[in-house]
PDB file of N, CA and C in Angstrom:
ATOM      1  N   UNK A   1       0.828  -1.189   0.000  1.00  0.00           N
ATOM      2  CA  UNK A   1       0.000   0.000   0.000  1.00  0.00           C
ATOM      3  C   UNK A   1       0.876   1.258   0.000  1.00  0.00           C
ATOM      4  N   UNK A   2       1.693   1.339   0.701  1.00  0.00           N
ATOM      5  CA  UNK A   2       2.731   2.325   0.938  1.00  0.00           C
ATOM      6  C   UNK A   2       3.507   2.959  -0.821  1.00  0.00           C
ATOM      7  N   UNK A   3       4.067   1.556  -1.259  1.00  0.00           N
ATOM      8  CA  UNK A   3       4.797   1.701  -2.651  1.00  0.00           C
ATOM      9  C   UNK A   3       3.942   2.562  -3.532  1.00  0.00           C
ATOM     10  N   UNK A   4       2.172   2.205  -3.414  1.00  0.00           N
ATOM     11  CA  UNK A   4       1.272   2.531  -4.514  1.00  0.00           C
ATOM     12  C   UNK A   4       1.463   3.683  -4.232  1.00  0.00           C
ATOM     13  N   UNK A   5       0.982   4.602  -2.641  1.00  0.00           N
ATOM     14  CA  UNK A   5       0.641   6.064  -2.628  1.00  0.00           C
ATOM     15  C   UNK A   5       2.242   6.652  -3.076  1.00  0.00           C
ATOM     16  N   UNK A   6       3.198   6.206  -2.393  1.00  0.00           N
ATOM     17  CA  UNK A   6       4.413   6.637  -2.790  1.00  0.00           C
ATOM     18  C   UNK A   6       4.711   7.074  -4.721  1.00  0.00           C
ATOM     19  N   UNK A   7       3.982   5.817  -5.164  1.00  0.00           N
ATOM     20  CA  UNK A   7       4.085   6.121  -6.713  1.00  0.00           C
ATOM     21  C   UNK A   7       2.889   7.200  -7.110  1.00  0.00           C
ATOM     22  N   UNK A   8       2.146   7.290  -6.648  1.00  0.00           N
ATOM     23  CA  UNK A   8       1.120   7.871  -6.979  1.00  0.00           C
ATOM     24  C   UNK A   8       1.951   9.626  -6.921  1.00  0.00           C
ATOM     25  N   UNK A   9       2.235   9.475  -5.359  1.00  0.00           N
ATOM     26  CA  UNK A   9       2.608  11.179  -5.169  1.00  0.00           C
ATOM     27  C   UNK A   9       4.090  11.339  -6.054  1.00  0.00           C
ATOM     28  N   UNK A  10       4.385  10.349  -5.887  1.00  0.00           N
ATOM     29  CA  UNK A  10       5.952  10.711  -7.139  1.00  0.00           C
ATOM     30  C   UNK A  10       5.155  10.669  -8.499  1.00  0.00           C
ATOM     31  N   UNK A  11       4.200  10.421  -8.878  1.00  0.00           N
ATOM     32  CA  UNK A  11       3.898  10.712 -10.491  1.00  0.00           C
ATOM     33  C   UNK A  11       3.201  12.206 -10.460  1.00  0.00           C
ATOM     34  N   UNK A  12       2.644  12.574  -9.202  1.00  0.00           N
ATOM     35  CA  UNK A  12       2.177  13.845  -9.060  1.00  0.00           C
ATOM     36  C   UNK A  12       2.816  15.321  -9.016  1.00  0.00           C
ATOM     37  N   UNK A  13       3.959  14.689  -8.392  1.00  0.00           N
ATOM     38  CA  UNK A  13       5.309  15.796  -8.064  1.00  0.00           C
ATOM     39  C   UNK A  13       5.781  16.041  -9.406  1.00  0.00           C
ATOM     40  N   UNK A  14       5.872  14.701 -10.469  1.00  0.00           N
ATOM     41  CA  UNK A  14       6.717  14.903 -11.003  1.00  0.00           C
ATOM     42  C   UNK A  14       6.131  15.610 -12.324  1.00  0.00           C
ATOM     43  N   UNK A  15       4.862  15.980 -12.327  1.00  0.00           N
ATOM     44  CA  UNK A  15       4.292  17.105 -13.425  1.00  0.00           C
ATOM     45  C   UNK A  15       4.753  18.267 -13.734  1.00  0.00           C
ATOM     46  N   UNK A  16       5.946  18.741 -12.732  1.00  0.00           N
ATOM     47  CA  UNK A  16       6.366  20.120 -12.694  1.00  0.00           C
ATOM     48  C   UNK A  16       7.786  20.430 -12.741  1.00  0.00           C
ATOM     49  N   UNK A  17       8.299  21.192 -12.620  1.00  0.00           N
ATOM     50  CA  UNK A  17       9.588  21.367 -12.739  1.00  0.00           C
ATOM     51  C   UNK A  17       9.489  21.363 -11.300  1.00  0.00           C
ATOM     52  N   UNK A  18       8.934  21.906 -10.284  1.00  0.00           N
ATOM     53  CA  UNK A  18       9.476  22.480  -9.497  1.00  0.00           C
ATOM     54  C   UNK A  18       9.471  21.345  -8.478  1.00  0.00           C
ATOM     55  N   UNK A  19       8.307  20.482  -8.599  1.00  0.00           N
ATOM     56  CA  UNK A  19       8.321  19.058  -8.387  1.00  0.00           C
ATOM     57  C   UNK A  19       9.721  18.012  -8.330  1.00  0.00           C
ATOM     58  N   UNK A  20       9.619  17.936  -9.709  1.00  0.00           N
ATOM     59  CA  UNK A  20      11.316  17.569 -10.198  1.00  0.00           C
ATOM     60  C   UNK A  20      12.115  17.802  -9.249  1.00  0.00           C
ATOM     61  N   UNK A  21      12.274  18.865  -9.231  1.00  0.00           N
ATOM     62  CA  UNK A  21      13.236  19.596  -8.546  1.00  0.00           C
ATOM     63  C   UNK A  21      13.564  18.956  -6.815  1.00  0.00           C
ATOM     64  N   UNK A  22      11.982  18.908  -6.429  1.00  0.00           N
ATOM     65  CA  UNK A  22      12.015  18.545  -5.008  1.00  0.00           C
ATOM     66  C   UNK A  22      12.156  16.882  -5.100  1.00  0.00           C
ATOM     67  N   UNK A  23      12.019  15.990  -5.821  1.00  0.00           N
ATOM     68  CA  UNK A  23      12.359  14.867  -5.790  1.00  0.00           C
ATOM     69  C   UNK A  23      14.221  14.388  -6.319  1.00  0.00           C
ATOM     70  N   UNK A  24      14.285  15.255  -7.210  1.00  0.00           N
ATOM     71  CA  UNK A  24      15.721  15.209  -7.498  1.00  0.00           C
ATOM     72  C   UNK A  24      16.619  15.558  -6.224  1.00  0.00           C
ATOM     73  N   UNK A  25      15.972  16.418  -5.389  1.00  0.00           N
ATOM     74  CA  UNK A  25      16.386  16.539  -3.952  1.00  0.00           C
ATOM     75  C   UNK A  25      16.801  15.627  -3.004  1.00  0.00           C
ATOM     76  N   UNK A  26      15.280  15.127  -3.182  1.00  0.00           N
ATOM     77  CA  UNK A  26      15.167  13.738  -2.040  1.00  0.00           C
ATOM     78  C   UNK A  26      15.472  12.792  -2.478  1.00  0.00           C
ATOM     79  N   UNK A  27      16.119  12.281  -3.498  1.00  0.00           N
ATOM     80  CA  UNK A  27      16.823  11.053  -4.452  1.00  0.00           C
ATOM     81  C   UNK A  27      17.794  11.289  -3.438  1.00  0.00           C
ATOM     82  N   UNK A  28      18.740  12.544  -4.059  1.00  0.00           N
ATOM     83  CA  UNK A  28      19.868  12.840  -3.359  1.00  0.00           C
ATOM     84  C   UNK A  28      20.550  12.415  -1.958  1.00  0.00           C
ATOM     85  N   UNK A  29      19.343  13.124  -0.731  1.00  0.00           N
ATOM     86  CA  UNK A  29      19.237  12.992   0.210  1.00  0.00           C
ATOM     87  C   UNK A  29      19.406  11.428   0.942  1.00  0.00           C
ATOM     88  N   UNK A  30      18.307  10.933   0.242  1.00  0.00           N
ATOM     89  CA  UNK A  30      18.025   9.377   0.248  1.00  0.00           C
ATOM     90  C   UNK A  30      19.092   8.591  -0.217  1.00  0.00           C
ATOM     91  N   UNK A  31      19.852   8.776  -1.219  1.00  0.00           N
ATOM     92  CA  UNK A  31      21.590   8.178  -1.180  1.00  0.00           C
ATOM     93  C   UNK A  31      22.613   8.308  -0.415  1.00  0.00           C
ATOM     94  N   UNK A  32      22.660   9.616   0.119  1.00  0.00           N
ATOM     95  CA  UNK A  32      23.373   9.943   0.557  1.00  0.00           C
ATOM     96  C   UNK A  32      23.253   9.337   2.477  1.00  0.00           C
ATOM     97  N   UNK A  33      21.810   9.088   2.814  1.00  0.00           N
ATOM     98  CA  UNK A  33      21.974   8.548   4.133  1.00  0.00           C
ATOM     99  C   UNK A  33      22.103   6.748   3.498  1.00  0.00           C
ATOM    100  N   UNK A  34      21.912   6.566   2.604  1.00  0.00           N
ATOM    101  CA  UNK A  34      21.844   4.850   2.241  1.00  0.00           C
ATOM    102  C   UNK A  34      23.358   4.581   2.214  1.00  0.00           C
ATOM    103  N   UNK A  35      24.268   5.732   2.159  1.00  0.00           N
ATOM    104  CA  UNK A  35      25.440   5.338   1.301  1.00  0.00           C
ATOM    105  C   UNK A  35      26.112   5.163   3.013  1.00  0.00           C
ATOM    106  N   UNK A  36      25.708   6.297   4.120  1.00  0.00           N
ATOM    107  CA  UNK A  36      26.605   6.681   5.514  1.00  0.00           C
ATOM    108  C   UNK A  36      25.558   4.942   6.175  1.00  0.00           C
ATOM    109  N   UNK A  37      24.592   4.725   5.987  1.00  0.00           N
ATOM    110  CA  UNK A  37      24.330   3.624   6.786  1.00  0.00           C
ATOM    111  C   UNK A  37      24.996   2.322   6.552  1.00  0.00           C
ATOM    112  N   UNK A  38      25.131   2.340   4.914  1.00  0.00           N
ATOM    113  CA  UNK A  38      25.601   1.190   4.691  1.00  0.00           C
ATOM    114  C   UNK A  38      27.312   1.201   5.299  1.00  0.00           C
ATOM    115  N   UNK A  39      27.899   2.020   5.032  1.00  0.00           N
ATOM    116  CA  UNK A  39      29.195   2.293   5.661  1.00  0.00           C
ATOM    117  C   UNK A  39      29.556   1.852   7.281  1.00  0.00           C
ATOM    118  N   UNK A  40      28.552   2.219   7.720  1.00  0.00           N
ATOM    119  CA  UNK A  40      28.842   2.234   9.038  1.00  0.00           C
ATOM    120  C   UNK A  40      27.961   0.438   9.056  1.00  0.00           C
ATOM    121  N   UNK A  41      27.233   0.135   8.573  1.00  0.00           N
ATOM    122  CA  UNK A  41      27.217  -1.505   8.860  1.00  0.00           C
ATOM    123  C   UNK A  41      28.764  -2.197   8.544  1.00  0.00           C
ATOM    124  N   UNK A  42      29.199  -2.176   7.741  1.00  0.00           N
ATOM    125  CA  UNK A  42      30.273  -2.643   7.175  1.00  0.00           C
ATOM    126  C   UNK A  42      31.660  -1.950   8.385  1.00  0.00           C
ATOM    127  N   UNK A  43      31.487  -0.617   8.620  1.00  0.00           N
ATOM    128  CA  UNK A  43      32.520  -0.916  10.144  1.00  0.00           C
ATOM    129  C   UNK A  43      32.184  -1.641  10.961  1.00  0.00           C
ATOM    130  N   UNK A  44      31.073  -1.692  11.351  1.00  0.00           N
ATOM    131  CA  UNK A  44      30.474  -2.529  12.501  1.00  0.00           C
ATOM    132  C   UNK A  44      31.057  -4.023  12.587  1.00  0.00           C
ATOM    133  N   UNK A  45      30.892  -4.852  10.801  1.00  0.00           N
ATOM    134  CA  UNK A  45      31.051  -6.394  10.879  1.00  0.00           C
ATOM    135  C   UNK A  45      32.274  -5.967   9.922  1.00  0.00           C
ATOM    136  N   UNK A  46      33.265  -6.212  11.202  1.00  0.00           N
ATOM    137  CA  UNK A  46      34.905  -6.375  10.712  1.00  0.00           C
ATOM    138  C   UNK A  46      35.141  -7.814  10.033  1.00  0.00           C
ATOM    139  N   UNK A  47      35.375  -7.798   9.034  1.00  0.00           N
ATOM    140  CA  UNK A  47      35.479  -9.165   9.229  1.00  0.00           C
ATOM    141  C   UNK A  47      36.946  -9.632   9.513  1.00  0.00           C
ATOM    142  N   UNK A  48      37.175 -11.498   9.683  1.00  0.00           N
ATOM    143  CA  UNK A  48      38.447 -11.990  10.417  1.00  0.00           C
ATOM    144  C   UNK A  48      39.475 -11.568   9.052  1.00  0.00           C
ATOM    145  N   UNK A  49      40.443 -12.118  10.075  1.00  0.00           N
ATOM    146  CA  UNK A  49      41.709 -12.213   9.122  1.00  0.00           C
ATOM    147  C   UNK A  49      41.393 -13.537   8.550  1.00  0.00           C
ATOM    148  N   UNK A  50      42.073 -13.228   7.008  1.00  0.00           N
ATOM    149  CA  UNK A  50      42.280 -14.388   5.958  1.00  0.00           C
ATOM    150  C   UNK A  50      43.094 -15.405   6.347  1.00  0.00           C
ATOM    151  N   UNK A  51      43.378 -16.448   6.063  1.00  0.00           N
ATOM    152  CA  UNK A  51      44.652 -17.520   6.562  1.00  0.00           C
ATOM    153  C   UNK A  51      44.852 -17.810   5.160  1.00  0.00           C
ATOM    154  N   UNK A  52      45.927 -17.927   5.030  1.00  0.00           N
ATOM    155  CA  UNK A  52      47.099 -18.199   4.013  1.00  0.00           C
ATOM    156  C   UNK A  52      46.467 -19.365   3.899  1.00  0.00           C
ATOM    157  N   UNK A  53      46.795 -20.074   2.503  1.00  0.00           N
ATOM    158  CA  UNK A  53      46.525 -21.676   2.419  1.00  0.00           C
ATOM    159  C   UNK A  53      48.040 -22.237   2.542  1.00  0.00           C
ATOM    160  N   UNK A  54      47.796 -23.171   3.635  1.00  0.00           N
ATOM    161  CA  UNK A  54      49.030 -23.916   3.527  1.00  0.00           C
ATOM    162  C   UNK A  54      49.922 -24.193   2.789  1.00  0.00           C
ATOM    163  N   UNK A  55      50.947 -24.206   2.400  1.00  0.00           N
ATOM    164  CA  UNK A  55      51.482 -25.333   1.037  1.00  0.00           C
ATOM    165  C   UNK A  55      51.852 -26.673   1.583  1.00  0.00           C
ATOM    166  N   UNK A  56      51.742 -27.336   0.915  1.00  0.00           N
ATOM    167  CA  UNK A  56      52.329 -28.582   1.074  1.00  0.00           C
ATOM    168  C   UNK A  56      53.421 -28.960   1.284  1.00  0.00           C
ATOM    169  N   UNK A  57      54.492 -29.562   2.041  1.00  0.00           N
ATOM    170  CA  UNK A  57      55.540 -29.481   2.378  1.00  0.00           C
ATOM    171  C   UNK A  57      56.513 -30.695   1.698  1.00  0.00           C
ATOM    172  N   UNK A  58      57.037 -30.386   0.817  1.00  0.00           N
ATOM    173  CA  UNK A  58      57.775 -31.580  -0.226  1.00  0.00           C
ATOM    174  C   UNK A  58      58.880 -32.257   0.393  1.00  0.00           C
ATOM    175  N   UNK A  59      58.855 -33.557   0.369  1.00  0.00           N
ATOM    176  CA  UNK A  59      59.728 -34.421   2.018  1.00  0.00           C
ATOM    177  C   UNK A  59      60.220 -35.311   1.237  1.00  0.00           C
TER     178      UNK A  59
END
């Protein structure tokens, strides 16, 4: 239900320039916190150290 009104008012906004304008905004906006959240998940889960693969030891 949410997606529909969401599309609805983004096809409404977007009749205008000035509309445009305010969604080209909130695109913006909306990347820009997607980009600092995702960042900060990814500090959060450090991941381990790699381990070398053994070699085989020729005897």
């Amino acid at each position: 239900m949410k997606r529909i009104v969401q599309l609805i008012f983004t096809r409404w906004l977007a009749r205008t320039p000035l509309g445009l304008a305010v969604l080209g905004a909130g695109w913006l906006v909306g990347r820009r916190r997607r980009k600092a959240r995702e960042a900060e998940q990814n500090a959060r889960i450090r991941p381990g150290r790699r381990r070398q693969p053994q070699r085989a030891s020729r005897r």
